[in-house]
Protein backbone atom coordinates (compact mmCIF):
# COMPACT_ATOMS: atom_id res chain seq x y z
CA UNK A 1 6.10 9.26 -10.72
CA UNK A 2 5.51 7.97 -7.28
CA UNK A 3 6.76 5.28 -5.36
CA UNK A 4 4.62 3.26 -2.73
CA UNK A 5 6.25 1.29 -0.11
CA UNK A 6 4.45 -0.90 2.23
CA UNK A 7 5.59 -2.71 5.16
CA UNK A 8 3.24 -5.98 4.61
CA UNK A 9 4.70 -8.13 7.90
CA UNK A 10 2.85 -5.50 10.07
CA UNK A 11 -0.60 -5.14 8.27
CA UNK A 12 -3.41 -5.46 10.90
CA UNK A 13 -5.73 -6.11 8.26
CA UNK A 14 -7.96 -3.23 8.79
CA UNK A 15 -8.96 -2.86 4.79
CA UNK A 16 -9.02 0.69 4.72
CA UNK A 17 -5.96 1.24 1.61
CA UNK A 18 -8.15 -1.47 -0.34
CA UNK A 19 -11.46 1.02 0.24
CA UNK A 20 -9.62 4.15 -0.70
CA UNK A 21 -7.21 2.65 -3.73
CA UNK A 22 -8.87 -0.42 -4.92
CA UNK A 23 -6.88 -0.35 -8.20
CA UNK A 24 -3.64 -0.58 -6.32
CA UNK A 25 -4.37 -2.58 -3.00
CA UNK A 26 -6.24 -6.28 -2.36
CA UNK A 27 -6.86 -8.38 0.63
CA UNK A 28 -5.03 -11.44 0.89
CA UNK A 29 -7.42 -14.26 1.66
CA UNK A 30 -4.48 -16.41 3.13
CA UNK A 31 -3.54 -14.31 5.65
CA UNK A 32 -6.27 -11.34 6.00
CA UNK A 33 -3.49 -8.77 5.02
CA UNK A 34 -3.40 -6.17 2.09
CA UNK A 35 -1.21 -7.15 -0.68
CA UNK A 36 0.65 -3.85 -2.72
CA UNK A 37 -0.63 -4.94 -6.59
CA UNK A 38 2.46 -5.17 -8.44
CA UNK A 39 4.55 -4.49 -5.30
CA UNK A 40 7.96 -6.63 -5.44
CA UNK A 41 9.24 -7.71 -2.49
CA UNK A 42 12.62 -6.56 -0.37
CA UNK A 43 12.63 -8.00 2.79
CA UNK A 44 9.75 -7.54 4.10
CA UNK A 45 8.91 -4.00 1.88
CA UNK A 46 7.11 -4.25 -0.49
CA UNK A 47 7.63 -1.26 -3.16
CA UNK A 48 6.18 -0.15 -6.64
CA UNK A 49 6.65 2.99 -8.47
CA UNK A 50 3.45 4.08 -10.29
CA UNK A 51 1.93 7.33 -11.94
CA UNK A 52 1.58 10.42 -10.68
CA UNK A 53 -2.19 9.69 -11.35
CA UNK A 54 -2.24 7.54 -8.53
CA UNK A 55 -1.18 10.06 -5.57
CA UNK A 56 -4.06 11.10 -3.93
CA UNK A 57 -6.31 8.00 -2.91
CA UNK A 58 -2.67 6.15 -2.05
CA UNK A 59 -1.19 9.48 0.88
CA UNK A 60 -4.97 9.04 1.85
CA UNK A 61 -4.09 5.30 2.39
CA UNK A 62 -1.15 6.18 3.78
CA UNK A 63 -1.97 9.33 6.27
CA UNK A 64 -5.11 7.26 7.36
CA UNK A 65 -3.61 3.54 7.55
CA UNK A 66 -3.57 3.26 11.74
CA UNK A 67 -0.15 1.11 12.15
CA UNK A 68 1.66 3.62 9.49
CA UNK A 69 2.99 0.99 7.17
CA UNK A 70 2.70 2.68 3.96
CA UNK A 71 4.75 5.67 2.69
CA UNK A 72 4.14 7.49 -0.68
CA UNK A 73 7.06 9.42 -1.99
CA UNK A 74 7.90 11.48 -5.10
CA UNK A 75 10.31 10.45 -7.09
């Protein structure tokens, strides 16, 4: 398994985790920021733990996001 956390407050809005892991990531039309599908919220981090199926497009989101505010993790 693998757990995803994203720090949502400091989305730019950029879209790129939506391109690269549309299953796990949407854009919020309220606020022009990507929403974590499924993520639950802990002040301010947002955090699901998933598949291992779901590593590789979500480190691509996360090595390529340009304000760093997604970590994948084993776990």
């Amino acid at each position: 398994m693998i757990r995803i956390i994203h720090h949502r407050e400091k989305c730019i809005g950029c879209n790129l985790c939506v391109e690269v892991a549309e299953n796990r990531w949407r854009m919020s039309r309220k606020d022009g920021k990507s929403t974590l599908v499924g993520g639950v919220n802990n002040k301010g981090f947002y955090t699901v733990s998933v598949g291992d199926d779901e590593w590789r497009e979500n480190k691509h989101a996360a090595d390529n996001c340009p304000v760093k505010i997604i970590k994948v993790e084993k776990i």
